[in-house]
Each structure stands twice: as structure tokens, then as C-alpha cells.
Protein backbone atom coordinates (compact mmCIF):
# COMPACT_ATOMS: atom_id res chain seq x y z
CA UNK A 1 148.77 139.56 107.28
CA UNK A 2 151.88 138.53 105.27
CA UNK A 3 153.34 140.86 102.15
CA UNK A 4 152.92 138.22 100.10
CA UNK A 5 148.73 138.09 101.10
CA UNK A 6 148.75 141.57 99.13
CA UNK A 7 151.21 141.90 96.99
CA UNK A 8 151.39 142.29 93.03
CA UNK A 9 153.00 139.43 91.51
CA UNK A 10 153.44 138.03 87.95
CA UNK A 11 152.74 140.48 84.75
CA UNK A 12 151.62 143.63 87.63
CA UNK A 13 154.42 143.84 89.18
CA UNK A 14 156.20 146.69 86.27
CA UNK A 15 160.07 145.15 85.61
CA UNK A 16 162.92 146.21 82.68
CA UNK A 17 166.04 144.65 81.74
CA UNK A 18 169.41 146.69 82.92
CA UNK A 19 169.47 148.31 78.95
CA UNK A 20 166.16 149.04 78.53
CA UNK A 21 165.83 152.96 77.01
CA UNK A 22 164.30 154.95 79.05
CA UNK A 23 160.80 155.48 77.08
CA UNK A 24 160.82 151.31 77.94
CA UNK A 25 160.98 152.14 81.32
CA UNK A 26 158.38 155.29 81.07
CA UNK A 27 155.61 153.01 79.41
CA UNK A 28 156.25 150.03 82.10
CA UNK A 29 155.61 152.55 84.83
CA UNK A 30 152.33 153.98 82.72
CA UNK A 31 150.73 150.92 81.91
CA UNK A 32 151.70 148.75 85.79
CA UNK A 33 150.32 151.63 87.64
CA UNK A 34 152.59 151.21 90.33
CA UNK A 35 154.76 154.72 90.09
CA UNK A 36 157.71 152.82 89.75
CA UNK A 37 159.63 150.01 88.25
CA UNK A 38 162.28 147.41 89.08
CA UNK A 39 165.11 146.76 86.82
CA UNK A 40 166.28 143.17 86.85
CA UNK A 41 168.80 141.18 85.40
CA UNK A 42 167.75 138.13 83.54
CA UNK A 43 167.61 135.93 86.59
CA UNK A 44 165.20 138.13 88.00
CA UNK A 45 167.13 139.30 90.57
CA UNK A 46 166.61 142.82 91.50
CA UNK A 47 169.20 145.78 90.32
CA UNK A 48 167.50 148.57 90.72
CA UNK A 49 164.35 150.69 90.85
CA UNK A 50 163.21 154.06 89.00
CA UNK A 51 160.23 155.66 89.83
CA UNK A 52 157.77 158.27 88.94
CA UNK A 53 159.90 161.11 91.48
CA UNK A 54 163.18 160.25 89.44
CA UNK A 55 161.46 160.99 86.11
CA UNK A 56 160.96 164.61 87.01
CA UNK A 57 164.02 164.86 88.70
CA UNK A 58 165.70 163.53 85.59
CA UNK A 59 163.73 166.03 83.37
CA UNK A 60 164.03 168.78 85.70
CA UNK A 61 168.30 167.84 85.02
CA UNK A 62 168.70 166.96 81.51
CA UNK A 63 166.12 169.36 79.84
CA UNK A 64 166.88 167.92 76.33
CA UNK A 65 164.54 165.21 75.14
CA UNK A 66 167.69 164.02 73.40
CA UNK A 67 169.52 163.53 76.54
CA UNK A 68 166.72 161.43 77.48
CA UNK A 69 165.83 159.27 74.69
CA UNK A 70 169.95 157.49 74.66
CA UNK A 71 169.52 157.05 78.40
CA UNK A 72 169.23 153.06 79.49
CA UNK A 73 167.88 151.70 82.78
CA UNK A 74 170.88 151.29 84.27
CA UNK A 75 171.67 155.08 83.82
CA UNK A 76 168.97 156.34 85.66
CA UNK A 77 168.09 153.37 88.01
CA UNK A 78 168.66 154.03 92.19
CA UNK A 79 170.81 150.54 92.79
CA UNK A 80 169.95 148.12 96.26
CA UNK A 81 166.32 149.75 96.26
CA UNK A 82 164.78 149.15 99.74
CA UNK A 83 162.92 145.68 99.77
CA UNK A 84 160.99 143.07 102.00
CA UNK A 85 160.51 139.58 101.91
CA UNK A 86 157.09 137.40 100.85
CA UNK A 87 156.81 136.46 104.27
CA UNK A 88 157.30 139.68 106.21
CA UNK A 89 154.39 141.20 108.27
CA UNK A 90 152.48 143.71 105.85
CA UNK A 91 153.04 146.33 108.92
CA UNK A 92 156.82 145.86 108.42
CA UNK A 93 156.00 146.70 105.48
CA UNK A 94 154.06 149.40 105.73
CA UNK A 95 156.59 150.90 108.55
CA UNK A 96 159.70 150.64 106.11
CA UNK A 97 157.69 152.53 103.64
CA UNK A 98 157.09 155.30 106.21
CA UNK A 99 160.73 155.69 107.79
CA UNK A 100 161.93 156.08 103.96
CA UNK A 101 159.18 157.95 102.85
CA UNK A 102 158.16 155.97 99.95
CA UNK A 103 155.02 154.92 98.62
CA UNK A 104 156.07 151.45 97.29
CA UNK A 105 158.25 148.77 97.65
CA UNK A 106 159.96 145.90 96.00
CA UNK A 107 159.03 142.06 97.18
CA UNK A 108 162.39 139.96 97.02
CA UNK A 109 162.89 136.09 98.13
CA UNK A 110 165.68 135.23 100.20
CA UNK A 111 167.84 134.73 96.66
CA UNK A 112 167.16 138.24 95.70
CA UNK A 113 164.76 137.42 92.96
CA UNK A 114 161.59 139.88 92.36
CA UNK A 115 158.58 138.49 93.37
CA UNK A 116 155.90 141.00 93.73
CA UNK A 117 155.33 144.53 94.45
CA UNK A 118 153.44 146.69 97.16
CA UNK A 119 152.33 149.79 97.68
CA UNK A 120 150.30 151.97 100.75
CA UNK A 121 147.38 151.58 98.45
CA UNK A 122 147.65 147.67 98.22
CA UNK A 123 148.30 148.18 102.68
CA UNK A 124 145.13 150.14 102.58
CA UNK A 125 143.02 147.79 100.46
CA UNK A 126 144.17 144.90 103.31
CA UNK A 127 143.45 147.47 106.27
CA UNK A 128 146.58 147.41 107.06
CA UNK A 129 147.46 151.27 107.26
């Protein structure tokens, strides 16, 4: 089974632009159910990712809702966010997410454009993990 057998793709897969504010970002991670989004430029090509963990970290930080609401994408983003390719084994996959000790991961083509998404749920869906 390839990645791109079971990945998101299209409107699932939960992307922002680079200046996005960060309530943008919070309701793209609420309503793609993924935990996470990417941020990408307008090419599509992959910038960054922000995820449910960096949220609290951020809120845990800032403490002012003030602070958080003139905060942008690429403010808060993690930049060169672990990825695979369409055609990768899901296992690869599934073994990258373990070693880093994430739950999801970004789906690139060889230009660096997002394609999809995957997560351990989509591996376990596809009995992979």
C-alpha cells in the first residue's frame, strides 16, 4: 500500500496562506479534523505546519488572548515539517511518524507541492499499523 492509496487530498487536507491570523489557522484545524495544518505559499508548496500540540504550547507562552489574535501563520508555524512522498510505502510512513513521534504527516510531490495528508488513523483504517 502506497501513501497516496490513503491519504487526504483536495479540500481535507487543512492548508493556510503564510499571513493567515491565527484564529484562520485554529478554525482550519477544527473543521479538517486532522490536528494540524500546513501553511503554504501560493504555489502550494509547503512552508510549514502548526498543529494542535503548538496551540497549547503557544497558549501555555503568551497567556494574553491579545498576543494571540495579531499572531500570523508564519509566526507560529514549525518550518521544513517532516513529509513523504505520494508514492512512498504507507509503512514508511507509518515508521517516520513513530521515530518523530507524531501523529500526522504532510504528503509532498517531488516539487514540494502539498498533496494530501495522513495520519495513524488513516494507517489504521488501511491496516497498515
Amino acid at each position: 500500500t502506497h501513501v497516496g492509496d490513503v491519504m487526504r487530498s483536495g479540500d481535507a487536507v487543512p492548508r493556510v496562506g503564510p499571513g493567515a491570523g491565527l484564529m484562520d489557522l485554529m478554525r482550519e484545524i477544527s473543521a479538517k479534523g486532522l490536528g494540524m495544518s500546513a501553511i503554504v505559499d501560493t504555489e502550494q508548496r509547503v512552508l510549514g505546519i502548526f498543529t494542535d500540540g503548538d496551540l497549547r504550547r503557544l497558549i501555555e507562552k503568551t497567556g494574553s488572548s491579545a498576543d494571540l489574535r495579531s499572531m500570523v501563520a508564519r509566526d507560529v508555524m514549525h518550518p521544513d515539517p517532516r513529509t513523504v512522498r505520494s508514492d512512498a510505502l504507507a509503512v514508511e510512513a507509518a515508521g517516520l511518524m513513530e521515530a518523530s513521534r507524531i501523529t500526522s504527516v504532510l504528503v509532498v510531490g517531488e516539487d514540494g507541492r502539498l498533496q494530501g495528508a495522513i495520519n495513524s488513523n488513516d494507517l489504521m483504517r488501511a491496516k497498515v499499523i
